[in-house]
C-alpha atoms as a PDB file:
ATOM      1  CA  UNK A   1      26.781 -50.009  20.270  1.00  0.00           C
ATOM      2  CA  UNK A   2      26.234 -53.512  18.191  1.00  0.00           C
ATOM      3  CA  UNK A   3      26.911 -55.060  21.865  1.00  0.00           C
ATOM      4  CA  UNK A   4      24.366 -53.345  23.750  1.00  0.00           C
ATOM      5  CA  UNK A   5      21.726 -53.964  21.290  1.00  0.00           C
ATOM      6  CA  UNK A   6      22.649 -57.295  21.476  1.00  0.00           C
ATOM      7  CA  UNK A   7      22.580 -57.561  25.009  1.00  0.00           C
ATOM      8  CA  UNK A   8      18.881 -55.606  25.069  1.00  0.00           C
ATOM      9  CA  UNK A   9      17.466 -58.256  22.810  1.00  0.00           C
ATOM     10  CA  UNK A  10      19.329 -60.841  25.186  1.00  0.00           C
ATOM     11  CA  UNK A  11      17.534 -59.448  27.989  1.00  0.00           C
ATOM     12  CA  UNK A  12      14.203 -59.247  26.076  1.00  0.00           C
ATOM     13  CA  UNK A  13      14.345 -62.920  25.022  1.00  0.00           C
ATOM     14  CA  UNK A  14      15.598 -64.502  28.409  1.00  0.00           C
ATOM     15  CA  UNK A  15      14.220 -62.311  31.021  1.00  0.00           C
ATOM     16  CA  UNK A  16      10.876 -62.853  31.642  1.00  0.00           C
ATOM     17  CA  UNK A  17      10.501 -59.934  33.960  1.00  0.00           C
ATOM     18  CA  UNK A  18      11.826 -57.119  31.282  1.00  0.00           C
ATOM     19  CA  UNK A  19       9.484 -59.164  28.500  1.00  0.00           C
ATOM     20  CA  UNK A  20       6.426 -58.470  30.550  1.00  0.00           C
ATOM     21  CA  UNK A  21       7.121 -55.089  31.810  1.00  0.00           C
ATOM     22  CA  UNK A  22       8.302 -53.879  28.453  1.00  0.00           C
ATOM     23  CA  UNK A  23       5.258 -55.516  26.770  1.00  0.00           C
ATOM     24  CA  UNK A  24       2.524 -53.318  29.456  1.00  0.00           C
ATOM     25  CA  UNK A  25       4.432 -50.130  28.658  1.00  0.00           C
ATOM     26  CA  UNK A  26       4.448 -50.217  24.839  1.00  0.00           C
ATOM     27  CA  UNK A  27       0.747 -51.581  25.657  1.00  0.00           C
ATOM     28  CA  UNK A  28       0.066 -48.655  27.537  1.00  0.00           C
ATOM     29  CA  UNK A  29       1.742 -46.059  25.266  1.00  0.00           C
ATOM     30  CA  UNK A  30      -0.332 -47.685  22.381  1.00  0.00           C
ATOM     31  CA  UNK A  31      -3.348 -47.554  24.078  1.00  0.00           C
ATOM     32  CA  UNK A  32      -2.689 -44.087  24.927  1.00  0.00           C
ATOM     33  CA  UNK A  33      -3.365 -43.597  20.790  1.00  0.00           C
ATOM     34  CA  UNK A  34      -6.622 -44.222  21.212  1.00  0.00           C
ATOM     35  CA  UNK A  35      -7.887 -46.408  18.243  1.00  0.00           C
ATOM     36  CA  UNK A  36      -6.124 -49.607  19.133  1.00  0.00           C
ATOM     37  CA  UNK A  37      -8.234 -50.892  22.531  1.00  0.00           C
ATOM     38  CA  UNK A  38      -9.707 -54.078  21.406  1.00  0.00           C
ATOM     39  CA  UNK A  39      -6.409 -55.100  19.608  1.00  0.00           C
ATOM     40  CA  UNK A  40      -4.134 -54.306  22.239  1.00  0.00           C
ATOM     41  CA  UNK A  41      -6.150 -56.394  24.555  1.00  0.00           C
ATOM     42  CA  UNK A  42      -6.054 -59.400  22.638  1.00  0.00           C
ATOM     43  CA  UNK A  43      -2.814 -59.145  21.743  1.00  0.00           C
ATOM     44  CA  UNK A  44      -1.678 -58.353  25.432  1.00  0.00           C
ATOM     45  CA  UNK A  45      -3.957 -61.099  26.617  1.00  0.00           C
ATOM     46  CA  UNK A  46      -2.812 -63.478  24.120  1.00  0.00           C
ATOM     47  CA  UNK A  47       0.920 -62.706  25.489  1.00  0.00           C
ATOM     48  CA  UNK A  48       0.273 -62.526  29.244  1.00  0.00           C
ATOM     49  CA  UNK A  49      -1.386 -66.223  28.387  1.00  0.00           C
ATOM     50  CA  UNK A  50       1.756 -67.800  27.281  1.00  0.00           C
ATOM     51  CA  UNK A  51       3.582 -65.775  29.864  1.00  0.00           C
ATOM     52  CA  UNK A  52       1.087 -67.428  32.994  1.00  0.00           C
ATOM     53  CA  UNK A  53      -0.010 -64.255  34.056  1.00  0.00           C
ATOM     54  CA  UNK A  54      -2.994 -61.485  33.150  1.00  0.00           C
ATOM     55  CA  UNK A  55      -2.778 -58.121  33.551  1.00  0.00           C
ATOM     56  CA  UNK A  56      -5.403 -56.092  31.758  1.00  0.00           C
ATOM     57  CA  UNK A  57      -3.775 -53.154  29.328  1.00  0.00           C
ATOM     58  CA  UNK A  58      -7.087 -51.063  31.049  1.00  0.00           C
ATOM     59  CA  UNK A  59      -5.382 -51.291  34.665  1.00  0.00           C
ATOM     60  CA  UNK A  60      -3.206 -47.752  35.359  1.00  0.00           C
ATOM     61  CA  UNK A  61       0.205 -48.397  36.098  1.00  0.00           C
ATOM     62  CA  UNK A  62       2.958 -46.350  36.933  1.00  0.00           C
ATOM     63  CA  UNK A  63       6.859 -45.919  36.507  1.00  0.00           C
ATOM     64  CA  UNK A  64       9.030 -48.352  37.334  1.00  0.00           C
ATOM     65  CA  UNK A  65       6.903 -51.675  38.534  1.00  0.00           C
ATOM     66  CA  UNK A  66       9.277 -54.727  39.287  1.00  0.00           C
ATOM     67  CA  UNK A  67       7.855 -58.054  38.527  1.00  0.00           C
ATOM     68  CA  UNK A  68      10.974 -60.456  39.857  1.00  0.00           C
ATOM     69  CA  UNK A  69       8.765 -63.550  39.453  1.00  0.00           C
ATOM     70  CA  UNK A  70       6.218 -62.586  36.986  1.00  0.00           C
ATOM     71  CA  UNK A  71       3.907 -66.057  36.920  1.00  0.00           C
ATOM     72  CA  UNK A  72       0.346 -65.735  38.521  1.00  0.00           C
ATOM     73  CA  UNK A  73      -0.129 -61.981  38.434  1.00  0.00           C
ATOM     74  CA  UNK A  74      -3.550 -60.910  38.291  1.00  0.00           C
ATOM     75  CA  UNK A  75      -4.196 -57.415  37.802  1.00  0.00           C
ATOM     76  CA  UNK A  76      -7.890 -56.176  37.165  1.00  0.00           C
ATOM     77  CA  UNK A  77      -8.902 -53.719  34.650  1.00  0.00           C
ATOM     78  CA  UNK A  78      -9.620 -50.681  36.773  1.00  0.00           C
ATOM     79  CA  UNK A  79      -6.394 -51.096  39.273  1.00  0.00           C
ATOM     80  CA  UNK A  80      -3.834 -48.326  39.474  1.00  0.00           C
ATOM     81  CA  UNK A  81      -0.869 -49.420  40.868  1.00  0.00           C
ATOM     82  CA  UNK A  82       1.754 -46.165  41.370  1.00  0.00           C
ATOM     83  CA  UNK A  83       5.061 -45.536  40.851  1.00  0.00           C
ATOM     84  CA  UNK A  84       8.367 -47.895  42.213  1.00  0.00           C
ATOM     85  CA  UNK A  85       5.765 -50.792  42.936  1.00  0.00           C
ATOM     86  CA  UNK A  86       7.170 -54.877  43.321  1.00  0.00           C
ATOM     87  CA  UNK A  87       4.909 -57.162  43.310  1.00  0.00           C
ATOM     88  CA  UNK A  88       6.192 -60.848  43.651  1.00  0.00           C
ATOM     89  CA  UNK A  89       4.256 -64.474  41.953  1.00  0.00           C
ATOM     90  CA  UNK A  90       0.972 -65.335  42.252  1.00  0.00           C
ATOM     91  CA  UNK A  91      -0.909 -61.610  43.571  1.00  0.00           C
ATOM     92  CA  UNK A  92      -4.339 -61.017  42.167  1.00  0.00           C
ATOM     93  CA  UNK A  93      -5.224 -57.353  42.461  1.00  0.00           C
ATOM     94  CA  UNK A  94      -9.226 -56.963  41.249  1.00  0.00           C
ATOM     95  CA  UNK A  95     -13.075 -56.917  42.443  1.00  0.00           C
ATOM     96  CA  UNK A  96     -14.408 -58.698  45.239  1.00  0.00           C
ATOM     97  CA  UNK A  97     -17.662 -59.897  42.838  1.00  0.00           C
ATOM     98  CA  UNK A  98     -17.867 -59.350  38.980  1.00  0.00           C
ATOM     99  CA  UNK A  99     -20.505 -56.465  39.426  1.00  0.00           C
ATOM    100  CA  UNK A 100     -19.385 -54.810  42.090  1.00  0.00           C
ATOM    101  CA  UNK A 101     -17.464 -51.160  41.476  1.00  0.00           C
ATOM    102  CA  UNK A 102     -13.933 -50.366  43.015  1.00  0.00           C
ATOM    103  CA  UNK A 103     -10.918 -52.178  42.622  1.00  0.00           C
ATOM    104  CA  UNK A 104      -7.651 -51.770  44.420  1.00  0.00           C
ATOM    105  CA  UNK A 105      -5.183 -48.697  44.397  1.00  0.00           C
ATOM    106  CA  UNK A 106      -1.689 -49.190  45.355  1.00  0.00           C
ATOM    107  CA  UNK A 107       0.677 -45.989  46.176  1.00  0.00           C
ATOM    108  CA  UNK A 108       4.142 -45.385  45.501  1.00  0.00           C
ATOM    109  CA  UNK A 109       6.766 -47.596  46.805  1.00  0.00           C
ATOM    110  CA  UNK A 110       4.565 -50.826  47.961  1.00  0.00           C
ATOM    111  CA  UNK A 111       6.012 -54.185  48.285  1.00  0.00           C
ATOM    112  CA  UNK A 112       3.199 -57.130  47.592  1.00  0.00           C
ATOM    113  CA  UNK A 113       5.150 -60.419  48.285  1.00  0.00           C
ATOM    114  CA  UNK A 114       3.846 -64.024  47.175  1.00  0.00           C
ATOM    115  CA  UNK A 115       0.399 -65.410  47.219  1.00  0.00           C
ATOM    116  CA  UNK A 116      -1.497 -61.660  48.215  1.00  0.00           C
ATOM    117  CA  UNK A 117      -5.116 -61.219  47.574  1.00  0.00           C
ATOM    118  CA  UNK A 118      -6.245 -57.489  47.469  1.00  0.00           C
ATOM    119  CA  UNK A 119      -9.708 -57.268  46.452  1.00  0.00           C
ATOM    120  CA  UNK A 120     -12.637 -54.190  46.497  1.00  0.00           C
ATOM    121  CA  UNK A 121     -12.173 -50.619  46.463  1.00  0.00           C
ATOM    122  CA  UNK A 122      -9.282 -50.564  48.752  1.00  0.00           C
ATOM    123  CA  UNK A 123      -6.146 -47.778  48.943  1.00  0.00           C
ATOM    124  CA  UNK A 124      -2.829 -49.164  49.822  1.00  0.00           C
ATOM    125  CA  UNK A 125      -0.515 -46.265  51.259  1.00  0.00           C
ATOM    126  CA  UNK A 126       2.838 -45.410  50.060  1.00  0.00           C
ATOM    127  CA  UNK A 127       5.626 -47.448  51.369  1.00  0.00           C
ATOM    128  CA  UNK A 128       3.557 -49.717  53.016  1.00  0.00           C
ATOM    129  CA  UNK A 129       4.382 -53.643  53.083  1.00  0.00           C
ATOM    130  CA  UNK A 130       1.460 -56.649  52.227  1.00  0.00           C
ATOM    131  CA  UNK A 131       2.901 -60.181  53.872  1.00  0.00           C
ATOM    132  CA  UNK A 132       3.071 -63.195  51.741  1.00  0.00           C
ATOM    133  CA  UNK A 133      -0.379 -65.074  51.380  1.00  0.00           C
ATOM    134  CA  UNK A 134      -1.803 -62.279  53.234  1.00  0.00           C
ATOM    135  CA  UNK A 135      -5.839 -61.329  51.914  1.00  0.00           C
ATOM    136  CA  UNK A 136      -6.534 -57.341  51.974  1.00  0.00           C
ATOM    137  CA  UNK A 137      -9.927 -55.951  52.258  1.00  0.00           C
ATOM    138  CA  UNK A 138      -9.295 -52.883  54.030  1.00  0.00           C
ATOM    139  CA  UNK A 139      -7.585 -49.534  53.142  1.00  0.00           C
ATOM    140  CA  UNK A 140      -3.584 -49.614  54.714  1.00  0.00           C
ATOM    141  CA  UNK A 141      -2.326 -46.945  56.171  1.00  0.00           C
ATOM    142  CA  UNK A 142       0.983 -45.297  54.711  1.00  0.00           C
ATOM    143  CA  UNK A 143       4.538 -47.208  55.734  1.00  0.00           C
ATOM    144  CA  UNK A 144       2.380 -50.091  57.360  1.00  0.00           C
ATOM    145  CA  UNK A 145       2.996 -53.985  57.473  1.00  0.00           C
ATOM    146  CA  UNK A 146       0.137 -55.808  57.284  1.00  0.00           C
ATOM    147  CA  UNK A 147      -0.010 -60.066  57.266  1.00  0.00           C
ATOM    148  CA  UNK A 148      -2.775 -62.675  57.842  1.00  0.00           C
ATOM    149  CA  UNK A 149      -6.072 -63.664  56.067  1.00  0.00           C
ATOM    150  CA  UNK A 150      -7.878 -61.255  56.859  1.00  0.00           C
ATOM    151  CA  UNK A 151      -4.893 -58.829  56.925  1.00  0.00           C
ATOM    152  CA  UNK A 152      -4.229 -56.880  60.310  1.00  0.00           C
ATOM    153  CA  UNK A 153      -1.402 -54.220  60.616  1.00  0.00           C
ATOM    154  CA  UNK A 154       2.063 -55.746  62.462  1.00  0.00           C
END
């Protein structure tokens, strides 16, 4: 037992992935509470500052979301990202302009590798697969590849 808890706080200390997405769940549960908004955010934006990337506790995220290389994340405040999602370094999910409404919405079992832009009021299907530096403005269909700048289905 003395082990394992060892080996959790191990984990915690030296793994930045299980820091982060450890940190956006209690976040989330807080937040949850009500009561607690404008703390939680500056204490999750204070962390996610030291930890090189920003994801707002406002954006709706689901089960399991793998963050292998969690520097250069950008997540916007109304995003939903769903359940079984991996997102790799440097992907900014948010508006296309500061007052515009919509931001993205990614389904269950999306991969999102390195250097992806997906901006505006866009629906990515489930199981579908964005290609490294690859910039999204339209919807993807379910269990689709999509790659280039703009992106265009493989």
């Amino acid at each position: 037992m003395a082990i394992k808890l060892v080996n959790s706080f191990k984990k915690w200390f030296f793994d930045p992935e299980v820091r982060i997405v450890s940190t956006i769940y209690f976040c989330h549960r807080m937040y949850a509470h009500g009561g607690l908004r404008r703390k939680l955010s500056g204490i999750t934006w204070r962390f996610f500052v030291t930890e090189a990337c920003n994801i707002s506790p406002y954006a709706r995220i689901g089960r399991n979301l793998h963050l292998p290389h969690p520097v250069g994340i950008v997540i916007g405040p109304k995003a939903e990202i769903g359940d079984d999602v991996l997102i790799y370094q440097n992907v900014t999910l948010g508006r296309r302009h500061a007052g515009q409404p919509g931001s993205p919405k990614i389904m269950d079992n999306t991969v999102i590798y390195a250097g992806a832009v997906l901006v505006g009021g866009i629906t990515v299907g489930p199981c579908a697969t964005i290609g490294a530096n690859s910039v999204v403005f339209d919807d993807v269909p379910p269990h689709t590849i999509v790659v280039g700048a703009p992106a265009r289905p493989v």
